[in-house]
N, C-alpha and C. Protein backbone atom coordinates (compact mmCIF):
# COMPACT_ATOMS: atom_id res chain seq x y z
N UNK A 1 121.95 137.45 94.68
CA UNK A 1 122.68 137.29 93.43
C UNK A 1 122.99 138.69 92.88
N UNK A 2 124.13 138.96 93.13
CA UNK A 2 124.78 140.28 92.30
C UNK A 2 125.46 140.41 90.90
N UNK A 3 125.45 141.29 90.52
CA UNK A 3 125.87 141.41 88.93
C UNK A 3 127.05 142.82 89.33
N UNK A 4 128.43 141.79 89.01
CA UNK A 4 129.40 142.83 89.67
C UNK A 4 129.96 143.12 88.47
N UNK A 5 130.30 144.16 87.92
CA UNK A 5 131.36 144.56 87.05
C UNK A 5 132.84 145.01 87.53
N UNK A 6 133.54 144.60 86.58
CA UNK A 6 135.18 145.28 86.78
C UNK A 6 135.08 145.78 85.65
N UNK A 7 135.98 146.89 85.74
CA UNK A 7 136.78 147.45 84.93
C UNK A 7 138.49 147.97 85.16
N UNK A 8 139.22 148.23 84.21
CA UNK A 8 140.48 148.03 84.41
C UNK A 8 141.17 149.01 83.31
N UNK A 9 141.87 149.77 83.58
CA UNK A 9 142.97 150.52 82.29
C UNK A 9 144.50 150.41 83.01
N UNK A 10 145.52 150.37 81.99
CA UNK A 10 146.75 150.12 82.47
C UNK A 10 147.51 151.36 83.02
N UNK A 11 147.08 152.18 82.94
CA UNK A 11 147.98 153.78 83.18
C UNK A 11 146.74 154.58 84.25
N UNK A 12 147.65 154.99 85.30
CA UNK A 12 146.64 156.62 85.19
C UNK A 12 146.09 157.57 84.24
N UNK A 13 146.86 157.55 83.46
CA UNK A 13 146.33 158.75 82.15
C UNK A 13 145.70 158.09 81.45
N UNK A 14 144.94 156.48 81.34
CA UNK A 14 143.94 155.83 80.56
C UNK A 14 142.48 156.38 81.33
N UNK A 15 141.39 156.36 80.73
CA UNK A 15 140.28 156.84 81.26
C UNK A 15 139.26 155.61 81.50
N UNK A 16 138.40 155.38 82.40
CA UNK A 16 137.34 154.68 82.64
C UNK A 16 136.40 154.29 82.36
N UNK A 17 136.19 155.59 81.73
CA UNK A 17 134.41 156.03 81.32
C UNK A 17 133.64 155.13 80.49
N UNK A 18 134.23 154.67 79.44
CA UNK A 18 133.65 153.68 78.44
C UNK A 18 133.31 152.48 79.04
N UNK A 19 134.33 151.57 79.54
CA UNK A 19 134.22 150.36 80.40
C UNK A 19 133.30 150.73 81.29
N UNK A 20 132.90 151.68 81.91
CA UNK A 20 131.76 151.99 83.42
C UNK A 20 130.51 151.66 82.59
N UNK A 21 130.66 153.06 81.24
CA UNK A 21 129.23 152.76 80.90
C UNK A 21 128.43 151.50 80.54
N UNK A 22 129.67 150.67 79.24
CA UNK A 22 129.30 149.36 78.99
C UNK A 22 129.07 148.58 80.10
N UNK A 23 129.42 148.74 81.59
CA UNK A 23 129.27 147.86 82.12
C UNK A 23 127.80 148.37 82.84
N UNK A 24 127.37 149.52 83.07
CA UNK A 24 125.86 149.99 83.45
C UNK A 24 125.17 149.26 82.49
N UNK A 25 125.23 149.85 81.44
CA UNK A 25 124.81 149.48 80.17
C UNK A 25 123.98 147.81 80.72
N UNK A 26 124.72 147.04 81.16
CA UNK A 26 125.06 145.35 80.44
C UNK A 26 123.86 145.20 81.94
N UNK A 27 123.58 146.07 82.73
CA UNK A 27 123.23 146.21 84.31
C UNK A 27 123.65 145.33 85.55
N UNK A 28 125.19 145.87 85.52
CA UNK A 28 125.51 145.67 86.46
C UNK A 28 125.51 146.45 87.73
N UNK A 29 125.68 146.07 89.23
CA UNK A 29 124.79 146.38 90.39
C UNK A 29 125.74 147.16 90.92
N UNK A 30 127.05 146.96 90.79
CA UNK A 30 128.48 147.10 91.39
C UNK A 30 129.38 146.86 90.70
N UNK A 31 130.57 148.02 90.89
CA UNK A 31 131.33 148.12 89.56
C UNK A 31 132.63 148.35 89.78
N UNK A 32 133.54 147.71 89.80
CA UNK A 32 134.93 147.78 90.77
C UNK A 32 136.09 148.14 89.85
N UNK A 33 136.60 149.49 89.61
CA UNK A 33 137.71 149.84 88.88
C UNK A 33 138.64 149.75 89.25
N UNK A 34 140.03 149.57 88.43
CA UNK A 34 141.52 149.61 89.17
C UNK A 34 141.92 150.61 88.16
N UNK A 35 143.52 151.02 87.87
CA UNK A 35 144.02 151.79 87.17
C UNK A 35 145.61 151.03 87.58
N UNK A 36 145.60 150.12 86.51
CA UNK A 36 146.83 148.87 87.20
C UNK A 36 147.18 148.05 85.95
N UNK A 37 148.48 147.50 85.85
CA UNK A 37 148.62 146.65 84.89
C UNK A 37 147.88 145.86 84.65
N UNK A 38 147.78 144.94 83.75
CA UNK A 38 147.20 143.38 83.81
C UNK A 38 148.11 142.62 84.50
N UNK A 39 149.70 142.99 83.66
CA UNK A 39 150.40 142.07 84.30
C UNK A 39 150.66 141.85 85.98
N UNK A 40 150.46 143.02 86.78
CA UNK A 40 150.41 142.98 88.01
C UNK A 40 149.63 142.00 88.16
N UNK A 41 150.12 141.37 89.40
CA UNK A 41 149.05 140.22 89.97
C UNK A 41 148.55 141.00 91.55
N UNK A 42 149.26 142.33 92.07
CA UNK A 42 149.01 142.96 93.30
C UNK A 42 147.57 143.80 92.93
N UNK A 43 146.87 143.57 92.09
CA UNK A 43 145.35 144.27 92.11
C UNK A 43 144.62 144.22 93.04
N UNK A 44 144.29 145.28 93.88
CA UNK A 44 143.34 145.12 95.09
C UNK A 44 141.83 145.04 94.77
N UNK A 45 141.70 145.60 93.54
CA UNK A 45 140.25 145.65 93.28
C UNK A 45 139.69 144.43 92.76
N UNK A 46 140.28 143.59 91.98
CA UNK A 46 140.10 142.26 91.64
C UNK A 46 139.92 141.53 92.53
N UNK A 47 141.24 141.47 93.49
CA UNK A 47 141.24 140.82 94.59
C UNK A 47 139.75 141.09 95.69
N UNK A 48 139.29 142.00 95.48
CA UNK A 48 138.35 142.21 96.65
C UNK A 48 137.08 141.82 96.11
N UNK A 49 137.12 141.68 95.00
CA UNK A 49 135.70 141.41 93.97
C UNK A 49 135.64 139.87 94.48
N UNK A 50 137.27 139.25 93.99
CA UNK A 50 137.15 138.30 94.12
C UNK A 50 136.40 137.32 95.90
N UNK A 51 136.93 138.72 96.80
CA UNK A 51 136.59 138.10 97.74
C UNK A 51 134.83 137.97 98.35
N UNK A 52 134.65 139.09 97.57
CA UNK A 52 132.95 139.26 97.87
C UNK A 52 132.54 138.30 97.35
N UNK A 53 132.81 137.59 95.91
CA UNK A 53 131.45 136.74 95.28
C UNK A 53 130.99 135.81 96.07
N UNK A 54 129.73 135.52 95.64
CA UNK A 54 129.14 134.63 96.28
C UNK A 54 128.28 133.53 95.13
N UNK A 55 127.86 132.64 95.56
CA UNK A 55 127.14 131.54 94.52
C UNK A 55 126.31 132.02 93.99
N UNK A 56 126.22 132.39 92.64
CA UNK A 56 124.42 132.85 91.91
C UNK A 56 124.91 134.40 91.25
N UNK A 57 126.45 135.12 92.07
CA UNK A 57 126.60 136.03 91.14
C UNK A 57 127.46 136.19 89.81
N UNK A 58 127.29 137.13 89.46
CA UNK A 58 128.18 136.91 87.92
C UNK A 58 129.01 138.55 88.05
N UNK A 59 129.95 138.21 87.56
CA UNK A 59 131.15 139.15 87.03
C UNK A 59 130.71 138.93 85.50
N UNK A 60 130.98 140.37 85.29
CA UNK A 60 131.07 141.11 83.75
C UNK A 60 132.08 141.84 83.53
N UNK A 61 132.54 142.09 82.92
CA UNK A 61 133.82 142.21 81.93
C UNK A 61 133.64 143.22 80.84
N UNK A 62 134.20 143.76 80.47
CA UNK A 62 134.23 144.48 79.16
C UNK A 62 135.11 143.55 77.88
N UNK A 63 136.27 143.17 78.41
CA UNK A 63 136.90 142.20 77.20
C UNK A 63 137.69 141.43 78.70
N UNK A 64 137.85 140.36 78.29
CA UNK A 64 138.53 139.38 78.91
C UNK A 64 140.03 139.94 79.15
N UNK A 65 140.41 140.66 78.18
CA UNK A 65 141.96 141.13 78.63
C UNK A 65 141.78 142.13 80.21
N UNK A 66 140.59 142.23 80.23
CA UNK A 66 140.33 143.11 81.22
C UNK A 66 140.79 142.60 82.50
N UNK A 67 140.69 141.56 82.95
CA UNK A 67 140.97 140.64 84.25
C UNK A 67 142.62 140.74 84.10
N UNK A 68 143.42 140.44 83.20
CA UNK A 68 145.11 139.77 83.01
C UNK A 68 145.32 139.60 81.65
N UNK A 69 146.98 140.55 81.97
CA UNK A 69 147.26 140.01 80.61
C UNK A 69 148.53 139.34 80.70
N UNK A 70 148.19 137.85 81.67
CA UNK A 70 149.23 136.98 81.86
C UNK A 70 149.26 136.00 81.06
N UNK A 71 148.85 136.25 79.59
CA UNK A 71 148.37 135.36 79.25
C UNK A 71 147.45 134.09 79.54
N UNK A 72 147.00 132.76 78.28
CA UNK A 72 146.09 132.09 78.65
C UNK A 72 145.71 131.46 80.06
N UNK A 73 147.15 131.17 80.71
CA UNK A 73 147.23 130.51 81.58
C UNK A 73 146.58 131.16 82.58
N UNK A 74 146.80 132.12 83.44
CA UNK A 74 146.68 133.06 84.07
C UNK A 74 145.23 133.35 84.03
N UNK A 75 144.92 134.13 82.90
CA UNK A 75 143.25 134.59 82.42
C UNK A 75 142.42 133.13 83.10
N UNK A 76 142.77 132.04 82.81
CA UNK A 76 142.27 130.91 83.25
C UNK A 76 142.00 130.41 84.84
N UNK A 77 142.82 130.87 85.03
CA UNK A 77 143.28 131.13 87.07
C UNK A 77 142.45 131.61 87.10
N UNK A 78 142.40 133.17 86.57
CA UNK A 78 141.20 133.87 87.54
C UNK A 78 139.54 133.45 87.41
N UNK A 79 139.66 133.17 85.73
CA UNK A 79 138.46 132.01 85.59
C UNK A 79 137.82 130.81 86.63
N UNK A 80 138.78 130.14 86.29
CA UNK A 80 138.87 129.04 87.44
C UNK A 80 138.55 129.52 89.04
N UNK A 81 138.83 130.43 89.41
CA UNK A 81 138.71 130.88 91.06
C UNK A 81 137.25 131.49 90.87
N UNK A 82 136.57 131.91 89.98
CA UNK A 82 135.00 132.41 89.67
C UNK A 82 134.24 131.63 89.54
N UNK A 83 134.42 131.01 89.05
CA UNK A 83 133.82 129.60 88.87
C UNK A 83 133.55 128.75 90.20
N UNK A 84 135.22 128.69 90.70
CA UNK A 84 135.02 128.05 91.68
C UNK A 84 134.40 128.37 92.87
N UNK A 85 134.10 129.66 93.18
CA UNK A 85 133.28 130.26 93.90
C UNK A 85 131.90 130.20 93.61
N UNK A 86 130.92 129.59 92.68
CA UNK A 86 129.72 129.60 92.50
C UNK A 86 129.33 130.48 91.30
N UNK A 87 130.11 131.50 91.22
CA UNK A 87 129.89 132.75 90.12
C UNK A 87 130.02 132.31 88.94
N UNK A 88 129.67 133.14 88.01
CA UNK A 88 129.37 132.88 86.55
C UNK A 88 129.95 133.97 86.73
N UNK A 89 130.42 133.86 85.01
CA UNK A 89 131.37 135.34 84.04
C UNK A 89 130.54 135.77 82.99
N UNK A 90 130.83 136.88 82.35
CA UNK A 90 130.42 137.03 81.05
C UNK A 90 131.30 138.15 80.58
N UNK A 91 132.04 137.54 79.32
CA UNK A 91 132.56 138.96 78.49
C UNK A 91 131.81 139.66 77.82
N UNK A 92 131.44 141.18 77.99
CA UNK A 92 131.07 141.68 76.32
C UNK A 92 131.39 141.98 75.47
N UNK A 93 132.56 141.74 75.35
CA UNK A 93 133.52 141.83 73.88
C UNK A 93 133.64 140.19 73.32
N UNK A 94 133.37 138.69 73.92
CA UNK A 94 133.72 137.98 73.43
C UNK A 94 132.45 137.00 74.10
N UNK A 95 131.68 136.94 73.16
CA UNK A 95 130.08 136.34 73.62
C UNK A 95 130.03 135.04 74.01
N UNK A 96 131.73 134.49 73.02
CA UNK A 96 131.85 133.09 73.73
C UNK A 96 131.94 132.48 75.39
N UNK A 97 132.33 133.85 76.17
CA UNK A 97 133.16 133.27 77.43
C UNK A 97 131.89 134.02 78.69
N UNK A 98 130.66 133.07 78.03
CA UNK A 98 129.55 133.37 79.20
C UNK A 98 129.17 132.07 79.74
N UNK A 99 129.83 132.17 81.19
CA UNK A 99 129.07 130.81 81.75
C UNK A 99 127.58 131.02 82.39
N UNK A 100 127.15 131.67 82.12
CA UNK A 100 125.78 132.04 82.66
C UNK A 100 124.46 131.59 81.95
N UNK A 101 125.60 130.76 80.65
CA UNK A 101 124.37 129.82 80.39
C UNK A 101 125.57 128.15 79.25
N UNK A 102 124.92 127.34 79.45
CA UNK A 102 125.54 126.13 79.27
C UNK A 102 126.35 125.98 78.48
N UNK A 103 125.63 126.47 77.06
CA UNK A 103 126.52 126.67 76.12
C UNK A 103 128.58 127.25 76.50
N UNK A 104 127.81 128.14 77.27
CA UNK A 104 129.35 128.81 77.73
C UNK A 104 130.20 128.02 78.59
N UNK A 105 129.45 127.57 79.56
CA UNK A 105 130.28 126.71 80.42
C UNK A 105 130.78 125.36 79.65
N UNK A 106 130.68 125.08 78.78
CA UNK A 106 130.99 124.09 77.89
C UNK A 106 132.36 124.64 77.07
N UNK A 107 132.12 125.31 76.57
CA UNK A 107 132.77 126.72 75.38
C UNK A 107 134.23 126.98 76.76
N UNK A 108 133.54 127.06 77.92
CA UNK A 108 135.06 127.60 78.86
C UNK A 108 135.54 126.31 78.95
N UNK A 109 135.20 125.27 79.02
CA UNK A 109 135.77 124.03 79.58
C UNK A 109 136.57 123.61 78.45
N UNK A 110 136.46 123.77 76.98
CA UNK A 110 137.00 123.61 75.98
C UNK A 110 138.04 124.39 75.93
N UNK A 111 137.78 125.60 75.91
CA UNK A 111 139.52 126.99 75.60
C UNK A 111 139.81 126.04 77.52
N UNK A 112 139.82 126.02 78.19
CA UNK A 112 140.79 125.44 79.57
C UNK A 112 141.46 124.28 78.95
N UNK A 113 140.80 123.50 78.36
CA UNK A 113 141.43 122.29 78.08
C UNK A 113 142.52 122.32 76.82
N UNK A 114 142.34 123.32 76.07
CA UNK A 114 143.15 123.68 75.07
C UNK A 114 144.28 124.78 75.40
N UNK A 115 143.62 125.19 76.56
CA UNK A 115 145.11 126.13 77.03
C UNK A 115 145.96 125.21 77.70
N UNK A 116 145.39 124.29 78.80
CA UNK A 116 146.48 123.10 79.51
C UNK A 116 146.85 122.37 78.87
N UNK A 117 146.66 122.23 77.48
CA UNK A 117 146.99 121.02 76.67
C UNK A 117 148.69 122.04 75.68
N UNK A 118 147.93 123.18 75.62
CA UNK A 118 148.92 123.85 74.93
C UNK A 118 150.22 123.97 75.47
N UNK A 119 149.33 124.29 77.13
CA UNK A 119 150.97 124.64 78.12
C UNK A 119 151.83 122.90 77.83
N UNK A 120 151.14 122.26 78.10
CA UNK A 120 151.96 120.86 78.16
C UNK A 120 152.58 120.33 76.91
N UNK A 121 152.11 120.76 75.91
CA UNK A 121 152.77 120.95 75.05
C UNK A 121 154.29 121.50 74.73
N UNK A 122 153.98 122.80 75.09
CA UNK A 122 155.41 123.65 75.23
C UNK A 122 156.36 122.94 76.29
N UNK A 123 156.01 122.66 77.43
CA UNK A 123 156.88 122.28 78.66
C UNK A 123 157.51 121.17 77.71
N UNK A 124 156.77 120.24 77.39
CA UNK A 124 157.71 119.06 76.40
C UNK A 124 158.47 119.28 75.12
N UNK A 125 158.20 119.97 74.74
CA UNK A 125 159.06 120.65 73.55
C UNK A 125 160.28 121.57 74.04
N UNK A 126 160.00 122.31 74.91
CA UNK A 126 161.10 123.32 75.53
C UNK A 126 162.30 121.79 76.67
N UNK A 127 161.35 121.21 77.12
CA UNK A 127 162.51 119.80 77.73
C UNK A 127 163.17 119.15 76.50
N UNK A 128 162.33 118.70 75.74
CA UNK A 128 163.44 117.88 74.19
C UNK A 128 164.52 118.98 73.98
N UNK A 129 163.77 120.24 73.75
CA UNK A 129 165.28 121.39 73.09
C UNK A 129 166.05 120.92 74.49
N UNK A 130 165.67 121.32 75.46
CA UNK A 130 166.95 121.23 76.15
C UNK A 130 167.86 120.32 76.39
N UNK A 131 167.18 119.25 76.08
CA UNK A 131 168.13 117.62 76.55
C UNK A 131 168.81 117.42 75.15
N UNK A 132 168.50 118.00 73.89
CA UNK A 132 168.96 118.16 72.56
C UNK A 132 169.99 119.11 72.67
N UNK A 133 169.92 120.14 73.06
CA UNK A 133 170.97 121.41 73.19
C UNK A 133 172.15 120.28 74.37
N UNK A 134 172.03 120.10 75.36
CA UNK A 134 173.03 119.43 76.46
C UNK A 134 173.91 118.67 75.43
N UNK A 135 173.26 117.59 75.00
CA UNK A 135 173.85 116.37 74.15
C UNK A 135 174.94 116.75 73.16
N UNK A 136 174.29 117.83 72.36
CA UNK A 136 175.11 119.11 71.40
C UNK A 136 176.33 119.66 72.02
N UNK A 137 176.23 119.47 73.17
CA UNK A 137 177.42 120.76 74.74
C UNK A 137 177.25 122.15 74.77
N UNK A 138 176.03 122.58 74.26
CA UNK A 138 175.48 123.70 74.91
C UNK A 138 175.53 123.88 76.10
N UNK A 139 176.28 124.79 76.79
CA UNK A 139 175.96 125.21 77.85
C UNK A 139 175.00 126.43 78.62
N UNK A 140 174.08 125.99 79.34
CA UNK A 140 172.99 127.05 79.67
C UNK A 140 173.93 128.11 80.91
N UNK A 141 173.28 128.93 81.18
CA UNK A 141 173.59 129.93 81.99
C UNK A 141 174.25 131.11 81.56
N UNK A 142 175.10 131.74 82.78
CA UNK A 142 175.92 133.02 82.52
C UNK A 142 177.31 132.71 82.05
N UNK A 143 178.19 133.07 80.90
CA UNK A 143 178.97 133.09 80.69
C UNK A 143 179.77 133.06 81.37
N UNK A 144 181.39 132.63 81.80
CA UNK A 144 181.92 132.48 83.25
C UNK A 144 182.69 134.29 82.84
N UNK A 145 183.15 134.38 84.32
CA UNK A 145 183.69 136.03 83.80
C UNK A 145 185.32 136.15 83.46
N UNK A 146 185.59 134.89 83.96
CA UNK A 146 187.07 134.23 83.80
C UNK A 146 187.24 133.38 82.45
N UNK A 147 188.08 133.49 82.02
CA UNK A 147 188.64 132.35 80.90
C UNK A 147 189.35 131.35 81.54
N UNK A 148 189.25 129.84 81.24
CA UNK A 148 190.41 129.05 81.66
C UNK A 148 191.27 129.39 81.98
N UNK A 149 192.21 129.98 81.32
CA UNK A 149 193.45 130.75 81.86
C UNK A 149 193.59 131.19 82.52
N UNK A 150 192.65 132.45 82.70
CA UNK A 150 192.86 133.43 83.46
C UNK A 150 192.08 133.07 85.00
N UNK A 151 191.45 131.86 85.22
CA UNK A 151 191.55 131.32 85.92
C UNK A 151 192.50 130.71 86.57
N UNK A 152 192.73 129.79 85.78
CA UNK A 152 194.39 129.16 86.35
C UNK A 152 195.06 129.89 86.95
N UNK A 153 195.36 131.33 86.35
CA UNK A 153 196.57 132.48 86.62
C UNK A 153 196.14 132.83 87.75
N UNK A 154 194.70 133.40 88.06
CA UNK A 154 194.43 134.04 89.15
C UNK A 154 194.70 133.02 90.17
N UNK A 155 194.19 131.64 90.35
CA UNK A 155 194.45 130.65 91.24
C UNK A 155 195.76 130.44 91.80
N UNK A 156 197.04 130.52 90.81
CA UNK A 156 198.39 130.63 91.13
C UNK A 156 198.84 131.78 91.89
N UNK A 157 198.17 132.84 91.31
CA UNK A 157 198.68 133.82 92.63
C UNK A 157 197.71 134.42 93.57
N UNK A 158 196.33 133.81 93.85
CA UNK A 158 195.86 133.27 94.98
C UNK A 158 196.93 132.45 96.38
N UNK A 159 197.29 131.22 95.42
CA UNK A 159 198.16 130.04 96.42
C UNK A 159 199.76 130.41 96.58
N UNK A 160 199.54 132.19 95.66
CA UNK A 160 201.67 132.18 96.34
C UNK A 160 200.97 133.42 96.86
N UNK A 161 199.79 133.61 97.69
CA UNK A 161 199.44 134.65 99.11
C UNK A 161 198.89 135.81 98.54
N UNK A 162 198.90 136.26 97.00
CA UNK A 162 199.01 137.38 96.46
C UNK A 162 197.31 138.38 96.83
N UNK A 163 196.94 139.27 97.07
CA UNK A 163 195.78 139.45 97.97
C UNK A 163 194.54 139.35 96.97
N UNK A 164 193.63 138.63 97.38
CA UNK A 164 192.28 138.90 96.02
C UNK A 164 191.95 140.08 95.51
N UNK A 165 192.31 141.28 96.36
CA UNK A 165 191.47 142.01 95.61
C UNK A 165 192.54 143.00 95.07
N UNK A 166 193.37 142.63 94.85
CA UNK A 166 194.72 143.25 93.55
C UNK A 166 194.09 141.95 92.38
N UNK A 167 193.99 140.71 92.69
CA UNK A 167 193.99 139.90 91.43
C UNK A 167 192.41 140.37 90.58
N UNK A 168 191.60 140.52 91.67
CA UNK A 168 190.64 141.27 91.02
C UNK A 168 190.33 142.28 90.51
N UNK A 169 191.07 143.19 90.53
CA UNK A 169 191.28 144.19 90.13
C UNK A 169 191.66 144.36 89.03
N UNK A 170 192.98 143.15 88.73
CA UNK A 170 193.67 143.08 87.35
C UNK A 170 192.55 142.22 86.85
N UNK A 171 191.69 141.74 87.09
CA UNK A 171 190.85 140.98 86.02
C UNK A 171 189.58 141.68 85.46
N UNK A 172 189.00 142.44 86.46
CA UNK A 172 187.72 143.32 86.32
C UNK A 172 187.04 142.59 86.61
N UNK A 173 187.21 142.24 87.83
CA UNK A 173 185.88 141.61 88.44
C UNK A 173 185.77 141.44 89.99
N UNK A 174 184.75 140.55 90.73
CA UNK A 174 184.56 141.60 92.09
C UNK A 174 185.46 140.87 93.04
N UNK A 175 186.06 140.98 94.35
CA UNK A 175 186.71 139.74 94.97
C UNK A 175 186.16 138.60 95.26
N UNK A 176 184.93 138.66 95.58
CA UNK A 176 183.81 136.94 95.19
C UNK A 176 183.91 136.22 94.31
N UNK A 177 184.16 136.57 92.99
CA UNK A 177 184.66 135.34 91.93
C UNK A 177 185.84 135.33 92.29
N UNK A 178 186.79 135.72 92.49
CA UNK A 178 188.05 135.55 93.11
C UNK A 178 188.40 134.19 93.84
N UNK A 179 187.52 134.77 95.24
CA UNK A 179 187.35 133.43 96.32
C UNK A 179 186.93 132.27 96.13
N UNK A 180 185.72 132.44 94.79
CA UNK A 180 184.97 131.51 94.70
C UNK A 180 185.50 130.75 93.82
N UNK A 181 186.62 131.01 93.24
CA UNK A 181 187.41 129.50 92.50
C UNK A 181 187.86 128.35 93.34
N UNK A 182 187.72 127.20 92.11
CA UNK A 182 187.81 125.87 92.96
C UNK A 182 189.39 125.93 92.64
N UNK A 183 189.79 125.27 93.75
CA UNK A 183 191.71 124.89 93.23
C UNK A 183 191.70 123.47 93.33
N UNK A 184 191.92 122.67 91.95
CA UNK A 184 191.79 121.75 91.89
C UNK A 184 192.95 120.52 92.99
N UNK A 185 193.84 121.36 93.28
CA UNK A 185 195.01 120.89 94.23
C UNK A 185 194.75 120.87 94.95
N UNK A 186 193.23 121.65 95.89
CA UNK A 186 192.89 121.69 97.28
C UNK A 186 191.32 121.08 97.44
N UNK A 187 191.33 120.27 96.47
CA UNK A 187 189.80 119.34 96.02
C UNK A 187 188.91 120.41 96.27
């Protein structure tokens, strides 16, 4: 049973030292630094922590932002994969998120269930806006780079031979939207 610490700063020019000590401090056995975003998900040092654990050890933390800052969802992933490996966590910035004793593992099962409840939340609210916005004739995407018209126009002297990339030229745009008009005369 090992007591592994990470630590993590987002820049090269952030320093280590504090997170090392707190994590001696807390006595941990092994202590795995990166110098990497949160948002990166390409962390090798996480990743390799992750691959060592074994059942009975625990990861320590300095603050939970320490693992990701992919938000809840995410922070939860890597939760979830510690867990699921046998390991216990513990933050020392946030006394709530220790599964290393019941209370906590209870306390994590609650913020999981309130983060998946949250995400599902949003997914259904962001689907109503959208099926609300459609109904309205909102249209989603990229603006077209053509106007009706100037569609039409380009299409007409497309079909009397005229070369795409003069018509594109006069439009400011590349010969691919050019080609890629539909001619409604040629289905």
């Amino acid at each position: 049973m090992t007591i592994f610490g990470y630590a993590r700063v987002s820049t090269s020019g952030q320093e280590l030292d504090i997170q090392i000590a707190q994590l001696e401090a807390a006595g941990c056995e092994r202590i795995l630094c990166e110098k990497q975003s949160g948002v990166n998900d390409q962390r090798r040092e996480l990743a390799r922590l992750l691959r060592r654990l074994r059942k009975g050890d625990t990861v320590i933390v300095p603050a939970l932002d320490r693992l990701t800052r992919g938000g809840p969802f995410k922070m939860l992933s890597v939760l979830a994969d510690i867990t699921s490996r046998g390991a216990s966590y513990r933050s020392l910035a946030e006394p709530w998120a220790d599964t290393t004793h019941e209370l906590g593992e209870v306390l994590a099962a609650l913020v999981g269930y309130i983060a998946r409840k949250t995400r599902e939340d949003i997914l259904r609210r962001t689907s109503a806006g959208r099926e609300r916005a459609l109904k309205n004739g909102v249209r989603f995407g990229r603006k077209p780079k053509l106007t009706a018209e100037q569609r039409s126009s380009a299409l007409a002297r497309r079909r009397s031979g005229e070369p795409q990339k003069l018509i594109a030229r006069d439009y400011d745009v590349s010969c691919s939207t050019i080609s890629r008009l539909k001619d409604p005369e040629r289905g």
